[in-house]
Protein backbone atom coordinates (compact mmCIF):
# COMPACT_ATOMS: atom_id res chain seq x y z
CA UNK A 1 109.15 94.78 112.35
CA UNK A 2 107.36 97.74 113.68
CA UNK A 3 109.66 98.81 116.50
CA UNK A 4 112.62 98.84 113.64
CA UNK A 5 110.41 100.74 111.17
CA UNK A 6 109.11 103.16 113.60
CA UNK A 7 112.75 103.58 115.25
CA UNK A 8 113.79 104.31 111.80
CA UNK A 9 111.61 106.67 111.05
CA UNK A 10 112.01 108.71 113.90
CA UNK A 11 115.79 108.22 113.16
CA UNK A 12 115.14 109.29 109.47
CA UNK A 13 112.63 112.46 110.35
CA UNK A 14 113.80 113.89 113.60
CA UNK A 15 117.56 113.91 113.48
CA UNK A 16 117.90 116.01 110.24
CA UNK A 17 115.63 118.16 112.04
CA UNK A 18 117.32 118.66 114.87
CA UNK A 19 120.56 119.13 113.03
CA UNK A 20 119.58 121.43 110.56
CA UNK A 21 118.16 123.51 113.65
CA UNK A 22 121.57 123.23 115.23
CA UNK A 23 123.49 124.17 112.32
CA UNK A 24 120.92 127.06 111.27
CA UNK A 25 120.96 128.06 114.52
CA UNK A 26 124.52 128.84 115.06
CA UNK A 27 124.57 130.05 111.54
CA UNK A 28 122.18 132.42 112.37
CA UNK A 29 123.84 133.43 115.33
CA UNK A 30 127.35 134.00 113.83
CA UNK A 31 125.49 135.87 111.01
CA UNK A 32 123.87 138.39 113.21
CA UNK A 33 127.03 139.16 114.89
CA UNK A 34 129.19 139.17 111.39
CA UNK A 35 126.87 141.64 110.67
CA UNK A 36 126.59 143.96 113.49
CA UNK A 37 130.45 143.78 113.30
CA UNK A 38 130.28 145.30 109.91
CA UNK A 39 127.50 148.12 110.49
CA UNK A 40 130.12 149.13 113.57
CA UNK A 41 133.00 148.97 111.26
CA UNK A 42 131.31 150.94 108.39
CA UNK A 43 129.93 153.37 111.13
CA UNK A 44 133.28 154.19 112.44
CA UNK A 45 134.75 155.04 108.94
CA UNK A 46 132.10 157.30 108.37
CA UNK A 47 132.93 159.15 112.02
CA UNK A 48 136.24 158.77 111.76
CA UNK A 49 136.04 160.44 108.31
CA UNK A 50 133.73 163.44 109.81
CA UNK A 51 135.86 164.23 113.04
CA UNK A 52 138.79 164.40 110.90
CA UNK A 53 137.21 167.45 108.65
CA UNK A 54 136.27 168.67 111.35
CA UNK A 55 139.47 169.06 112.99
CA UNK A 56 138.16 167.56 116.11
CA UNK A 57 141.19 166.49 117.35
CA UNK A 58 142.42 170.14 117.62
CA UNK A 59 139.44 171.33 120.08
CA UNK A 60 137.36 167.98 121.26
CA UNK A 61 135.31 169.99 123.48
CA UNK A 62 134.34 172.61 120.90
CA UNK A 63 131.63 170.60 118.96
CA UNK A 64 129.12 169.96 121.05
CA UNK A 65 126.51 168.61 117.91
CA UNK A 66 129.49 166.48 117.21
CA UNK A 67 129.68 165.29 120.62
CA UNK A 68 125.60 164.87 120.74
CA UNK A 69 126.38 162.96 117.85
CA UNK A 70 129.24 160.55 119.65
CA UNK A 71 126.26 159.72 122.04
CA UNK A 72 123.85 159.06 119.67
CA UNK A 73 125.80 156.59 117.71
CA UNK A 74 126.67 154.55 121.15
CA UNK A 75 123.47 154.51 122.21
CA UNK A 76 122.55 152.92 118.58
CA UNK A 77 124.92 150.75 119.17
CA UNK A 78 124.08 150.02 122.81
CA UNK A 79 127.89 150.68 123.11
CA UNK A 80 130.48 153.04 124.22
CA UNK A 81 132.74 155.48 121.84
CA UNK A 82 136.05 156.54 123.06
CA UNK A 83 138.64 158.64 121.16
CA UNK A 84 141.96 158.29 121.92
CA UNK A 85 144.67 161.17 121.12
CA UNK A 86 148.55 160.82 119.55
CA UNK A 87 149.48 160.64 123.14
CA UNK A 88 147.64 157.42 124.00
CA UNK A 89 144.88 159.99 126.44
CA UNK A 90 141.37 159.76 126.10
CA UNK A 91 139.88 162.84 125.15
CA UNK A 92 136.30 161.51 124.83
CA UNK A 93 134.46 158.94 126.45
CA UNK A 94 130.98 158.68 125.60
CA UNK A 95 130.47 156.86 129.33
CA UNK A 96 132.29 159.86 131.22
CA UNK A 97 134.50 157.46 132.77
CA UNK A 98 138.14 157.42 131.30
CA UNK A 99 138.42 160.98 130.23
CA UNK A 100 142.23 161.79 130.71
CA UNK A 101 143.41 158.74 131.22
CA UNK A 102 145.60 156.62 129.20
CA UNK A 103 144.77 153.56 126.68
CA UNK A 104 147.54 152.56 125.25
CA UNK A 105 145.65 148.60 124.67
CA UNK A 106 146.70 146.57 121.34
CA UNK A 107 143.81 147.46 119.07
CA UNK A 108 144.61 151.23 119.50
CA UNK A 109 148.65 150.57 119.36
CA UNK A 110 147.93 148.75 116.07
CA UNK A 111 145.37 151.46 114.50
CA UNK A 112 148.28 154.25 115.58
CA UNK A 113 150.39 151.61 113.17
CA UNK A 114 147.70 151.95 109.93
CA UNK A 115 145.90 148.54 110.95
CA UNK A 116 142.59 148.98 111.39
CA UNK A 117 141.25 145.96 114.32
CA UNK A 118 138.33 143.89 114.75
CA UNK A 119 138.43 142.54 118.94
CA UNK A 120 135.66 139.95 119.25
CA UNK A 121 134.75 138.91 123.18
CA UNK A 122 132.64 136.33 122.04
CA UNK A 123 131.90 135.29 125.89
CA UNK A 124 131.44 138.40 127.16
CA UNK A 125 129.07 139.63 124.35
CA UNK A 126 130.78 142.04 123.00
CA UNK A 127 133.31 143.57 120.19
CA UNK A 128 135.63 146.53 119.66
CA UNK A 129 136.63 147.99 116.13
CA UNK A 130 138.87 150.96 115.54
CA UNK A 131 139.17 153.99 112.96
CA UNK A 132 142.43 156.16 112.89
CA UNK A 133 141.75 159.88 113.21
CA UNK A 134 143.96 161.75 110.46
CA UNK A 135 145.14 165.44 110.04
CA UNK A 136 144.02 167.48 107.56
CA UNK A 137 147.71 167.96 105.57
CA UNK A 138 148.43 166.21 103.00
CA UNK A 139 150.13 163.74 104.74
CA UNK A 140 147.45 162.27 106.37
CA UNK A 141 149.23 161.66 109.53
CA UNK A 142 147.16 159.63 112.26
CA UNK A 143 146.83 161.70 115.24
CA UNK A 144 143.99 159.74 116.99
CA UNK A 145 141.92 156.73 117.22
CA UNK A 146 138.05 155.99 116.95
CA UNK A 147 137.65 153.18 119.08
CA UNK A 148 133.74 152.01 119.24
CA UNK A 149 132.89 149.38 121.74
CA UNK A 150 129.07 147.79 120.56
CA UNK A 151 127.32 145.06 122.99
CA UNK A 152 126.01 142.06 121.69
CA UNK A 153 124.04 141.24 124.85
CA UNK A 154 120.64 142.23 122.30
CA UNK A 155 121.34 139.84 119.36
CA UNK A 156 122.12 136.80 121.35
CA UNK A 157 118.86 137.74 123.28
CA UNK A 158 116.79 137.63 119.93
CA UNK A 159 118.75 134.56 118.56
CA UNK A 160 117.98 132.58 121.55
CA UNK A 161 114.54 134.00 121.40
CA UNK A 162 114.00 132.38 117.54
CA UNK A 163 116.08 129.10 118.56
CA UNK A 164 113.78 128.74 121.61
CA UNK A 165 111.47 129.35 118.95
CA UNK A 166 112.61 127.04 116.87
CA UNK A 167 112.68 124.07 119.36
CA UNK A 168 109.47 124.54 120.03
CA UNK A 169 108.12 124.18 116.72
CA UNK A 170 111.08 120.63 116.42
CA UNK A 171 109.42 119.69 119.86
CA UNK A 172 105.66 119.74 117.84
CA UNK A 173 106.89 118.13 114.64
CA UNK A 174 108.56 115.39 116.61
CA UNK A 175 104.78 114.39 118.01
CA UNK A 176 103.67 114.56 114.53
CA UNK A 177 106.21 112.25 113.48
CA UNK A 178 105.85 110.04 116.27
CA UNK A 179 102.39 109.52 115.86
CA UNK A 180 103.02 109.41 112.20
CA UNK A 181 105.70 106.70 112.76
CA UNK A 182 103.58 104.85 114.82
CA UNK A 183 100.61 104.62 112.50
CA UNK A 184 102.65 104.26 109.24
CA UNK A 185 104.88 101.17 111.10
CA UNK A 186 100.92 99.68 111.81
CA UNK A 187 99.95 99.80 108.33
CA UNK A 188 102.90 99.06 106.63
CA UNK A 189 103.32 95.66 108.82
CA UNK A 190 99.85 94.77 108.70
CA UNK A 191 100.39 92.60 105.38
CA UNK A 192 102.45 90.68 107.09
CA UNK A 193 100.51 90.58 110.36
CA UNK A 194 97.96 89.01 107.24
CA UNK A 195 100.44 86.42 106.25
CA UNK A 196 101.04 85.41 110.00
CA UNK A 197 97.29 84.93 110.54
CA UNK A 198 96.95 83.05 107.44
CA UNK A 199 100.33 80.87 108.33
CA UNK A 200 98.65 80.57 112.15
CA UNK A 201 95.51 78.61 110.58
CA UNK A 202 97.20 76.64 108.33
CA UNK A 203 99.66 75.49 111.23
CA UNK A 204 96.02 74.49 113.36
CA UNK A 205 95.07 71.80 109.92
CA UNK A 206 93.69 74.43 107.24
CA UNK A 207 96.07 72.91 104.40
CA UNK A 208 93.42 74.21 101.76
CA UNK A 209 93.42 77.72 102.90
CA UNK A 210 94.62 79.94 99.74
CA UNK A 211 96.75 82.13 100.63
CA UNK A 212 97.08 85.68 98.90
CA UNK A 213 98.48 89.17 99.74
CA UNK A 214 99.41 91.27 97.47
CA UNK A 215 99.91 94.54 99.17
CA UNK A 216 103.51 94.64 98.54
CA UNK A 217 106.20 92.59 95.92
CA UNK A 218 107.49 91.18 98.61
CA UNK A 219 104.35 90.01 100.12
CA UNK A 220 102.99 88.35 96.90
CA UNK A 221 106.46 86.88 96.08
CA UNK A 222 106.20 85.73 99.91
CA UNK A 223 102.30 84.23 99.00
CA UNK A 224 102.90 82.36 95.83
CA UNK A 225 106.27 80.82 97.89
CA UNK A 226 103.91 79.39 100.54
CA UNK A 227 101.49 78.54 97.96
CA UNK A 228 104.21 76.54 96.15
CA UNK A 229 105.67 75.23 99.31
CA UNK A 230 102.35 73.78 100.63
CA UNK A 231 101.35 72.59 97.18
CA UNK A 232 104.92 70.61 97.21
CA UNK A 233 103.76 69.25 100.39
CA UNK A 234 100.66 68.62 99.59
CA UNK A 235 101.57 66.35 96.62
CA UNK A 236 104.74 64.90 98.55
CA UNK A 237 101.57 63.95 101.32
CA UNK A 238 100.05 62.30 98.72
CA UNK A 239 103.10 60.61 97.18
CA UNK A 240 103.50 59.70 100.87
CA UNK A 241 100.17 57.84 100.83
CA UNK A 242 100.80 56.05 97.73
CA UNK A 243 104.19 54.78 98.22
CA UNK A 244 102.74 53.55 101.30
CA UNK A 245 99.60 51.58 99.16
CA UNK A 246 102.14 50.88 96.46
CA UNK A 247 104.95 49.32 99.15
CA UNK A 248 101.84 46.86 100.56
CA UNK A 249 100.91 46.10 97.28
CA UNK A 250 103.94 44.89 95.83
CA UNK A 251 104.68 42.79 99.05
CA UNK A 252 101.51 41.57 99.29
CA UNK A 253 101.53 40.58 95.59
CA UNK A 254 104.18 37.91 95.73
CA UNK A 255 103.16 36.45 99.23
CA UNK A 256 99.62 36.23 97.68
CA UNK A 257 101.18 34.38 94.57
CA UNK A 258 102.75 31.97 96.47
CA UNK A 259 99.52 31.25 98.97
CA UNK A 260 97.60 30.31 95.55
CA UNK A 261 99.96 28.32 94.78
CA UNK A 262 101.26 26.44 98.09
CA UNK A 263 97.33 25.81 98.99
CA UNK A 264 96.88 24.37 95.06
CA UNK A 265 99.57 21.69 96.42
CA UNK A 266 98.17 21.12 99.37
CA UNK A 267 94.66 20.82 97.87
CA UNK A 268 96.17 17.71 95.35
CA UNK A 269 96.49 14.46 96.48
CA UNK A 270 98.14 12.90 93.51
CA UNK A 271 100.26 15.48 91.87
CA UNK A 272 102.94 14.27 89.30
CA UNK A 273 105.85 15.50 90.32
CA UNK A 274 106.65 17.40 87.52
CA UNK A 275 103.51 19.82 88.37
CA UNK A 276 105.10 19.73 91.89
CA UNK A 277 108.47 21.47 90.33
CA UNK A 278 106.77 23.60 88.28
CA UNK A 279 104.73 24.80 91.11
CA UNK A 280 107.99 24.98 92.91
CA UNK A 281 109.91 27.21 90.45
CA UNK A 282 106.78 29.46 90.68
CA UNK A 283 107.27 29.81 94.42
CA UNK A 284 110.78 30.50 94.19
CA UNK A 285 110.41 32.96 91.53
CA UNK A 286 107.84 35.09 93.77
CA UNK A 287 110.13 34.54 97.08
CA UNK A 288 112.87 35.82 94.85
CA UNK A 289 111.18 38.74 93.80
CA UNK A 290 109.50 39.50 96.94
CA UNK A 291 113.31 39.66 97.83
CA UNK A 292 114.22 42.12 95.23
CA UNK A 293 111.53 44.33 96.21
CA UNK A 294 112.95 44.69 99.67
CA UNK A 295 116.53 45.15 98.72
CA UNK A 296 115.06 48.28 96.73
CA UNK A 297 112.94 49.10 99.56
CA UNK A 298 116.18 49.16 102.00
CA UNK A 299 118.64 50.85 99.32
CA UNK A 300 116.27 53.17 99.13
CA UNK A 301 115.68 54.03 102.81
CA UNK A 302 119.61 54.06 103.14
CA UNK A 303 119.53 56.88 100.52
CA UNK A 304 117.14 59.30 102.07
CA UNK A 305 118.62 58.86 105.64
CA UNK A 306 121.65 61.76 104.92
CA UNK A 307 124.15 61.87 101.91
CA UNK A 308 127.20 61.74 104.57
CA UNK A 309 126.82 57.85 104.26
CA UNK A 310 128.22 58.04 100.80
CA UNK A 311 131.92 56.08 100.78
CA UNK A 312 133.49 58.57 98.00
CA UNK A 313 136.39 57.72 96.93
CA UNK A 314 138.83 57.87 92.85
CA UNK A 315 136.95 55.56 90.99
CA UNK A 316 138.05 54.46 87.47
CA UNK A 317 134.70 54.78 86.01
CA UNK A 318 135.84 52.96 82.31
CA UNK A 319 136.50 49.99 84.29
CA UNK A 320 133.54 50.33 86.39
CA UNK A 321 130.75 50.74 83.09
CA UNK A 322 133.03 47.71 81.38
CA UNK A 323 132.59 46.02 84.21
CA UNK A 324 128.93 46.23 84.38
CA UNK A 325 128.46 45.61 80.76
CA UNK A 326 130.31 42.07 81.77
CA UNK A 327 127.82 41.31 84.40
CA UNK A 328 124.95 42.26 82.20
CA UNK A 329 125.96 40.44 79.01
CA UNK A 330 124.58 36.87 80.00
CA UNK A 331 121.20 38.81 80.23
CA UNK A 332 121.39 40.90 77.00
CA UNK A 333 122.35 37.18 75.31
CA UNK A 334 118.86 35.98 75.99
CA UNK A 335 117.47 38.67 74.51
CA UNK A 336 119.47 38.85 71.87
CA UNK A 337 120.08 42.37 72.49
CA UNK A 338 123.62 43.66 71.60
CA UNK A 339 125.79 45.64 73.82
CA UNK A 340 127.58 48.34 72.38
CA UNK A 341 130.47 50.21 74.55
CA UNK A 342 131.71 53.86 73.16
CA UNK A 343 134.29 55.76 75.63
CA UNK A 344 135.08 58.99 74.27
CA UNK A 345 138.18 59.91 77.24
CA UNK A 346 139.77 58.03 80.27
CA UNK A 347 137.86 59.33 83.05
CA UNK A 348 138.49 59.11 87.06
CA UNK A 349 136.35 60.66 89.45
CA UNK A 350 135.33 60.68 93.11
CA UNK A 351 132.26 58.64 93.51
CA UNK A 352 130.58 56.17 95.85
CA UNK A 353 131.67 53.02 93.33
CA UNK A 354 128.77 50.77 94.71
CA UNK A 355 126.43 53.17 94.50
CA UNK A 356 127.13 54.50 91.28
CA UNK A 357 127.77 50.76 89.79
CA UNK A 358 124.15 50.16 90.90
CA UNK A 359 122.51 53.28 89.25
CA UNK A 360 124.71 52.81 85.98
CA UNK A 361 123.30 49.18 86.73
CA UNK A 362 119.54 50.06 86.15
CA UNK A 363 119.33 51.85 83.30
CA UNK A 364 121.73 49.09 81.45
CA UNK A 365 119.27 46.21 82.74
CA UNK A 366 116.14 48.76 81.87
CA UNK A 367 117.80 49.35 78.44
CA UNK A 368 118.50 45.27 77.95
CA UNK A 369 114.71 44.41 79.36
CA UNK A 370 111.88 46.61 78.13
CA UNK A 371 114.24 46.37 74.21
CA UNK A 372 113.17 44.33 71.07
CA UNK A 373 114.82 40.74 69.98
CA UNK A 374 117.71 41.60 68.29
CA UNK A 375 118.00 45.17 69.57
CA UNK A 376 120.87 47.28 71.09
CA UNK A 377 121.87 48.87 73.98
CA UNK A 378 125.02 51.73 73.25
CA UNK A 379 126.75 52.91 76.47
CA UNK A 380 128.33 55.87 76.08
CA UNK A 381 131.41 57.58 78.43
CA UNK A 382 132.20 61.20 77.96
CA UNK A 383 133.66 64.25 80.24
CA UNK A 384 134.65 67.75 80.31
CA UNK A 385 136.66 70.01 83.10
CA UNK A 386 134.08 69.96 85.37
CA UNK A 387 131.80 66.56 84.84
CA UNK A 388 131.60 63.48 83.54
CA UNK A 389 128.90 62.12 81.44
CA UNK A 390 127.10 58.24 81.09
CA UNK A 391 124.60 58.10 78.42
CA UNK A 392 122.73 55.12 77.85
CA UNK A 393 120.55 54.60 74.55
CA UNK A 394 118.46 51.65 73.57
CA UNK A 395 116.31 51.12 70.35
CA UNK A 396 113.85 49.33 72.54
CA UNK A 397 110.33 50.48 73.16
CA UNK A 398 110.30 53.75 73.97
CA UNK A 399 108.26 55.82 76.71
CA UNK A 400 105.31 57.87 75.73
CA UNK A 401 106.11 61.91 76.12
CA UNK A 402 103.31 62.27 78.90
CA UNK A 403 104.74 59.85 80.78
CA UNK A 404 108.28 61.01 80.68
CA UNK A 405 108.02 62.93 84.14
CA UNK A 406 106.60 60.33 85.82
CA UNK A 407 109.18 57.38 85.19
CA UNK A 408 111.21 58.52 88.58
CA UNK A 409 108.70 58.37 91.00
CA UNK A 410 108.44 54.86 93.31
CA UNK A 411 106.46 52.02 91.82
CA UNK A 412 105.66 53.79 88.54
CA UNK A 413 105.99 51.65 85.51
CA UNK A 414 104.75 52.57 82.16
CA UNK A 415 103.31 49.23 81.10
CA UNK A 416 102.41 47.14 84.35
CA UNK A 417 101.85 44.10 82.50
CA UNK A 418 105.11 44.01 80.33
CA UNK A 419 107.12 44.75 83.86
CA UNK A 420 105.52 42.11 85.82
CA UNK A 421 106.79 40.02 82.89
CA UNK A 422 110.19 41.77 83.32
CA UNK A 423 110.60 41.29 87.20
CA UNK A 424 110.37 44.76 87.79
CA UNK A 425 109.57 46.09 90.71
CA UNK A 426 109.35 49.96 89.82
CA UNK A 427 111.87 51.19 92.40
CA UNK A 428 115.41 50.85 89.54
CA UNK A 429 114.70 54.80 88.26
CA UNK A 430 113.96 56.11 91.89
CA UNK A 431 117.15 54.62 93.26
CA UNK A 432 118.99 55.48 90.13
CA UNK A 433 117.86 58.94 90.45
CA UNK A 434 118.73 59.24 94.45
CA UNK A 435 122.78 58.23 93.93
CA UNK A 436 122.55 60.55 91.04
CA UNK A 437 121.16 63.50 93.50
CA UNK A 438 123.54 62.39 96.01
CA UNK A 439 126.99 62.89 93.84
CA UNK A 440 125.05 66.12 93.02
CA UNK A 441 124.82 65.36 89.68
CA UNK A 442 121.73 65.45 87.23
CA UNK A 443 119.56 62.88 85.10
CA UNK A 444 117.69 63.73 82.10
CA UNK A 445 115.08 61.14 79.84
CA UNK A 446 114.64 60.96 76.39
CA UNK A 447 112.69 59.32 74.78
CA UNK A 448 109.85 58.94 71.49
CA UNK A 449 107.56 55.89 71.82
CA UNK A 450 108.30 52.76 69.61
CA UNK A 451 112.11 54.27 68.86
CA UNK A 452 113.63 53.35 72.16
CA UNK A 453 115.27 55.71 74.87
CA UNK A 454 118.25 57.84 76.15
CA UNK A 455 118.74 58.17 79.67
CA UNK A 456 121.95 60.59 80.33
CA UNK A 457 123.53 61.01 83.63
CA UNK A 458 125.73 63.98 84.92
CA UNK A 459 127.81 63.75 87.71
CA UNK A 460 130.62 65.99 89.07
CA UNK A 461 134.45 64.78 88.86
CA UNK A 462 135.15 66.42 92.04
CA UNK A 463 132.90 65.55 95.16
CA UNK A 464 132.13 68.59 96.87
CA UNK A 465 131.56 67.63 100.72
């Protein structure tokens, strides 16, 4: 960031500079001039006006103080005066060169005509203005022409003079700047030369380094981001770790189970057989549900691999909830547990139908197992223009406030003992949740403890891929 800030700042300080010099300069210049040009002008009316009382025309060699006055004004000027007669002849020349010869040029034609002319020789430094010469009658007839011829050689020299000047003093204020643009990039960056060096150690292990720079907004906004980022992290680390404890727990469990139970056959001689089926049933019910746990496991490493895998496609969702309702009835019989179905509108949409079936799936079978005897389980269908809605309410036991946020993660369960009475195996909610976050829908709990539950799912009608 430095080389953009300083190159900015140069960009920002010097370049007004230098065109504001450029533009004053020539300003200056043209002003100088406009104003010489108008000192001439006014100059030569005022002659003009005293040669013609004077009757100079009538004997030009007669006046000699006029004449010393002629030279005086030229040299003021650092110019040349020449007077010109009604027969284009040049009865005075202030340089002694052109007296008696003829000028008949277009500023002294025009003057002749009443025009009075400004000829600017911008390249050759100098400029020419005329005055007309009148008669003393009453008709104020022109019978000659002032023409004064003024150098501008001496302003130019003193503009160029200031605008060397001038550059000189741009030249020193462009080192300040630099060196001003240098130092100002250094400590403006150094916050986030900070933020690198904190980033740098936590990239070599320091995970518990705080991290905190608040020089600038953007800085702390960029802090308390990090901070957020490697808390998130931190806790997904630790989620890591006990998913990981969880996972060999809840395989181990089972496999454990049905150790105790195969070595308690093998350990008896002369078991009836009926203890032998029983012990049986046991087995299979542990093999069973150390085969439900790694369905979840799988469905739920299939889900975090990418959400391309989804098979979207127009589903009939009515038909798909009455359709798990049908499945789940047999199961809601032996709990007595009623199932109530309530669609408010037709609704088709484009969803990943197994997917979906098996999230609508568990929270129905949640709804039907952690109810009361005699409860009931109301599944509701709604939509709008934009989503569709599946709400599913129980009057079962309820989930206590605190432990609300929680019920998503992997392997939570609220009451351990009731779900190990259920079958559970804690993954139903975290699957349930991942097809949800995969049709880029939303799922929100809730729920008052001992009054049952409401578990509401949002999902767009239109798959965006």
């Amino acid at each position: 960031m430095r080389v953009p800030l300083f190159c900015m700042f140069l960009i920002m300080g010097i370049l007004p500079m230098a065109l504001q010099g450029l533009v004053m300069g020539r300003s200056f210049r043209r002003t100088q001039i406009d104003g010489r040009v108008i000192e001439v002008q006014n100059q030569s009316l005022i002659t003009s006006d005293r040669l013609t009382r004077a009757e100079y025309m009538a004997a030009p060699g007669r006046d000699a103080l006029l004449n010393k006055e002629l030279d005086t004004i030229a040299d003021i000027f650092n110019g040349r005066i020449v007077i010109v007669d009604q027969n284009f002849r040049i009865i005075k020349d202030t340089f002694k060169l052109s007296d008696g010869r003829i000028n008949v040029s277009e500023p002294v034609l025009r003057c002749f005509k009443g025009e009075n002319s400004i000829l600017r020789e911008d390249e050759k430094q100098y400029f020419a203005v005329t005055a007309p010469i009148y008669d003393n009658t009453e008709d104020r007839r022109i019978i000659g022409v002032l023409l004064t011829i003024a150098s501008t050689e001496n302003i130019l020299s003193n503009v160029d003079s200031v605008e060397e000047t001038s550059r000189f003093y741009v030249v020193v204020a462009s080192m300040v700047l630099v060196l001003t643009g240098v130092l100002l990039s250094v400590l403006l960056v150094k916050p986030f030369d900070n933020l690198q060096l904190s980033l740098d150690r936590m990239a070599e292990g320091s995970l518990e380094e705080k991290i905190s720079e608040n020089t600038y907004r953007e800085t702390h906004k960029i802090s308390d981001a990090i901070q957020k980022t490697m808390a998130k992290l931190q806790t997904m680390d630790r989620s890591r770790e006990e998913f990981v404890a969880n996972v060999s727990h809840e395989l181990k469990t089972p496999i454990t189970s049905i150790r105790v139970l195969a070595d308690s056959l093998m350990s008896m001689e002369d078991a009836p057989v009926e203890l032998y089926r029983e012990f049986m049933s046991d087995i299979s019910d542990e093999i069973d549900r150390e085969s439900k746990i790694v369905d979840d496991l799988l469905a739920l490493v299939k889900m975090d691999k990418s959400v391309a895998e989804l098979n979207v496609s127009q589903v009939d969702i009515n038909a798909l909830v009455q359709q798990i309702l049908k499945r789940l009835q047999p199961i809601a019989e032996k709990r007595s547990v009623e199932l109530i179905y309530e669609s408010i509108r037709d609704v088709t949409a484009d969803v990943d139908e197994t997917k979906l079936s098996l999230a609508i799936s568990n929270l129905v079978e949640n709804a039907i197992k952690y109810n009361v005897d005699g409860g009931w389980v109301r599944v509701t269908l709604d939509a709008d223009h934009k989503y569709f809605y599946v709400k599913v309410a129980d009057s079962g036991i309820g989930i206590p406030e605190e432990l609300q946020e929680n019920v998503f993660e992997r392997f939570y369960r609220v009451d351990k003992a009731r779900s190990r009475e259920t079958g559970g195996t804690g993954l139903g909610l975290a699957i349930t949740k991942n097809v949800v976050l995969m049709h880029y829908g939303a799922i929100r709990l809730m729920s008052k403890e001992g009054e049952g539950s409401t578990f509401t799912m949002r999902i767009p009608l239109t798959y965006i891929y």
